[in-house]
C-alpha atoms as a PDB file:
ATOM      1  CA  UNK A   1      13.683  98.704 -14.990  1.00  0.00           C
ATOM      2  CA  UNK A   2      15.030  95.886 -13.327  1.00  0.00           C
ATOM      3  CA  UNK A   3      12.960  93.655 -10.377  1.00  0.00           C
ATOM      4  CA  UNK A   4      13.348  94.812  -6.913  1.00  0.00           C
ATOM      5  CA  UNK A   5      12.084  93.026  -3.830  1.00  0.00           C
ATOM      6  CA  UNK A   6       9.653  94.961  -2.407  1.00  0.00           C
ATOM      7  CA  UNK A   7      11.156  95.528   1.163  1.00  0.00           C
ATOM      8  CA  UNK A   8      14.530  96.427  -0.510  1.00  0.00           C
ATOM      9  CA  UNK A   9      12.703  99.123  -1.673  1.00  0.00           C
ATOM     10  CA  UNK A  10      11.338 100.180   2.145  1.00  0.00           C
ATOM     11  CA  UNK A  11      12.630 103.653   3.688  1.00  0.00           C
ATOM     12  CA  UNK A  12      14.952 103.998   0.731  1.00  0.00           C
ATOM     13  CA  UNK A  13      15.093 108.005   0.311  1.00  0.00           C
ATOM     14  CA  UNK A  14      13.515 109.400  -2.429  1.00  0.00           C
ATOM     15  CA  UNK A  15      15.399 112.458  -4.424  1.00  0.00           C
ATOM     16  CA  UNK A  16      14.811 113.907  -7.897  1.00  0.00           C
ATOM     17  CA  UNK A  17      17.366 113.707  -9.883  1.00  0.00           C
ATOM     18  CA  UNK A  18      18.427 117.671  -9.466  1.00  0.00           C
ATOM     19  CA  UNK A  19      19.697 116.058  -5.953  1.00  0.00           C
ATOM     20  CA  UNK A  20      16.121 117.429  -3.939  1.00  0.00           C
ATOM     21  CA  UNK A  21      15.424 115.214  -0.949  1.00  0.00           C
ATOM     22  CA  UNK A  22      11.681 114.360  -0.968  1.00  0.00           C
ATOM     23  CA  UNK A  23      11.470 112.089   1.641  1.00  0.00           C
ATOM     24  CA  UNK A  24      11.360 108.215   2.719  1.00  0.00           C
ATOM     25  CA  UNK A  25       9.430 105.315   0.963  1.00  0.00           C
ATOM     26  CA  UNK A  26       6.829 104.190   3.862  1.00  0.00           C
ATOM     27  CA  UNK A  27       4.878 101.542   1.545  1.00  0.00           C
ATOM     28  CA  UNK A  28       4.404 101.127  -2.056  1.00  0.00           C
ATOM     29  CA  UNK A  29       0.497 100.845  -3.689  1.00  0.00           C
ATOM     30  CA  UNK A  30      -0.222  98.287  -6.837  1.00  0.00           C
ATOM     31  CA  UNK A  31      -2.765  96.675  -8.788  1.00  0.00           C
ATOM     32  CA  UNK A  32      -3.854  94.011  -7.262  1.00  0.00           C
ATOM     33  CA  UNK A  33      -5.124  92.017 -10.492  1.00  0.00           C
ATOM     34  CA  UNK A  34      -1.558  92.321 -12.476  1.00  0.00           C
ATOM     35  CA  UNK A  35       0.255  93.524  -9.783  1.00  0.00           C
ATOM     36  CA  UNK A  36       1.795  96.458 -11.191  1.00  0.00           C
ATOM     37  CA  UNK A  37       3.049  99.031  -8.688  1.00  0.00           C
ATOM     38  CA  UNK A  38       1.021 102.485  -8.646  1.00  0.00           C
ATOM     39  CA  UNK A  39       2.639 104.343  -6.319  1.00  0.00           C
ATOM     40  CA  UNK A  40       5.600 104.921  -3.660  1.00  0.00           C
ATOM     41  CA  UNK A  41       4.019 106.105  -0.422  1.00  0.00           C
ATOM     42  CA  UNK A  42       6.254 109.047   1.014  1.00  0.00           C
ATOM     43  CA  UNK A  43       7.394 108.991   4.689  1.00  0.00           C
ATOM     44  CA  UNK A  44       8.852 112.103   6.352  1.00  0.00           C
ATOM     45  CA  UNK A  45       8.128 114.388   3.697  1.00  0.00           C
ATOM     46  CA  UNK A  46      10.188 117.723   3.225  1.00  0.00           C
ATOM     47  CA  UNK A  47       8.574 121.103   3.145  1.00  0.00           C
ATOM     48  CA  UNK A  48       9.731 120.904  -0.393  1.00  0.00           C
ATOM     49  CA  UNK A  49       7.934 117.972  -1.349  1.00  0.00           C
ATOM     50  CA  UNK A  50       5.120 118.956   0.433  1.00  0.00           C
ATOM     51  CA  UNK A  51       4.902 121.743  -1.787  1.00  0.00           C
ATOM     52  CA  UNK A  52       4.670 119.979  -4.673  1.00  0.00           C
ATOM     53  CA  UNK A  53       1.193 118.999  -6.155  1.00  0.00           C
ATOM     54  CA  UNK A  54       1.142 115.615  -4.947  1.00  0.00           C
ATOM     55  CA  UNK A  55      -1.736 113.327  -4.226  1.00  0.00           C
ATOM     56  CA  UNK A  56      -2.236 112.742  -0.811  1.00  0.00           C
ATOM     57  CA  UNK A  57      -3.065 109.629   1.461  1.00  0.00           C
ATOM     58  CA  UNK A  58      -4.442 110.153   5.059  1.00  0.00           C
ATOM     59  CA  UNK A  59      -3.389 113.731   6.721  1.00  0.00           C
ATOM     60  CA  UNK A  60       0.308 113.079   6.062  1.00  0.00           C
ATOM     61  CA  UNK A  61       1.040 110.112   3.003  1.00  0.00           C
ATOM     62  CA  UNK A  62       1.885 111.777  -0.077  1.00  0.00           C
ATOM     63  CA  UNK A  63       1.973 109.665  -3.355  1.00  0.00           C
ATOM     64  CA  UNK A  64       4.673 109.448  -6.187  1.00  0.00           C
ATOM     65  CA  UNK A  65       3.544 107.884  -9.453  1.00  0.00           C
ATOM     66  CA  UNK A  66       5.905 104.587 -10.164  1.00  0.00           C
ATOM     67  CA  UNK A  67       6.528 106.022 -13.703  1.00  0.00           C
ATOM     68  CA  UNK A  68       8.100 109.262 -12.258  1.00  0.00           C
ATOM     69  CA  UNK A  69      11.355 107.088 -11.022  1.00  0.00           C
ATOM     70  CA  UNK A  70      14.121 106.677 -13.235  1.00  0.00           C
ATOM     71  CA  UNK A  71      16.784 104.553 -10.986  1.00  0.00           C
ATOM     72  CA  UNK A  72      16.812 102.736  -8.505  1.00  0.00           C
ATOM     73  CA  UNK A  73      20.184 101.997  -6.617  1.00  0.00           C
ATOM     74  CA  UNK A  74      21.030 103.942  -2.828  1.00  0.00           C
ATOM     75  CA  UNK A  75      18.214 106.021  -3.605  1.00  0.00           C
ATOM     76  CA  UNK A  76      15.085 106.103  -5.631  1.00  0.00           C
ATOM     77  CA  UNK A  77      15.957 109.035  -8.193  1.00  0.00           C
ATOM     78  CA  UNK A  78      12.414 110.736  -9.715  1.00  0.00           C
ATOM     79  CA  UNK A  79      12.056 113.051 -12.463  1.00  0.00           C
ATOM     80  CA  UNK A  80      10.674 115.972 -11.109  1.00  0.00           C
ATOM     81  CA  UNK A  81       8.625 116.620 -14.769  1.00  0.00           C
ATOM     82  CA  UNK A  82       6.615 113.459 -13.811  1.00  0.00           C
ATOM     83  CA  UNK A  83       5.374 114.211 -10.523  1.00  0.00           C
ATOM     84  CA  UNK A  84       3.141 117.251 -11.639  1.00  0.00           C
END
């Protein structure tokens, strides 16, 4: 996967790739020692999303695992098979 700056990467929507809208990235989580990214922080989450089996951040923050994305480019595309 090729680098991104991280505030390119900043209310970019989030879909899977069957075309389902999951919502907005609000922040992004990493390690801090190697500074791998952990997770995409969801903003504006749809009811579909919120449906999903996702760890959750706070009341309303659901988390995507980095390894579930597959492209980056308009959107962030995620396989749907990683997020479960």
């Amino acid at each position: 996967m090729q680098k991104n700056p991280f505030n390119s990467l900043l209310g970019k929507m989030i879909v899977t790739k069957e075309g389902k809208r999951l919502g907005f990235v609000r922040d992004i989580t990493f390690e801090t020692g190697s500074g791998e990214v952990i997770h995409l922080v969801v903003k504006d989450a749809t009811p579909y999303t919120r449906n999903l089996n996702l760890e959750r951040v706070g009341s309303n923050d659901l988390l995507i695992p980095y390894n579930a994305i597959i492209a980056i480019g308009d959107f962030l595309i995620v396989s749907e098979e990683d997020l479960v």
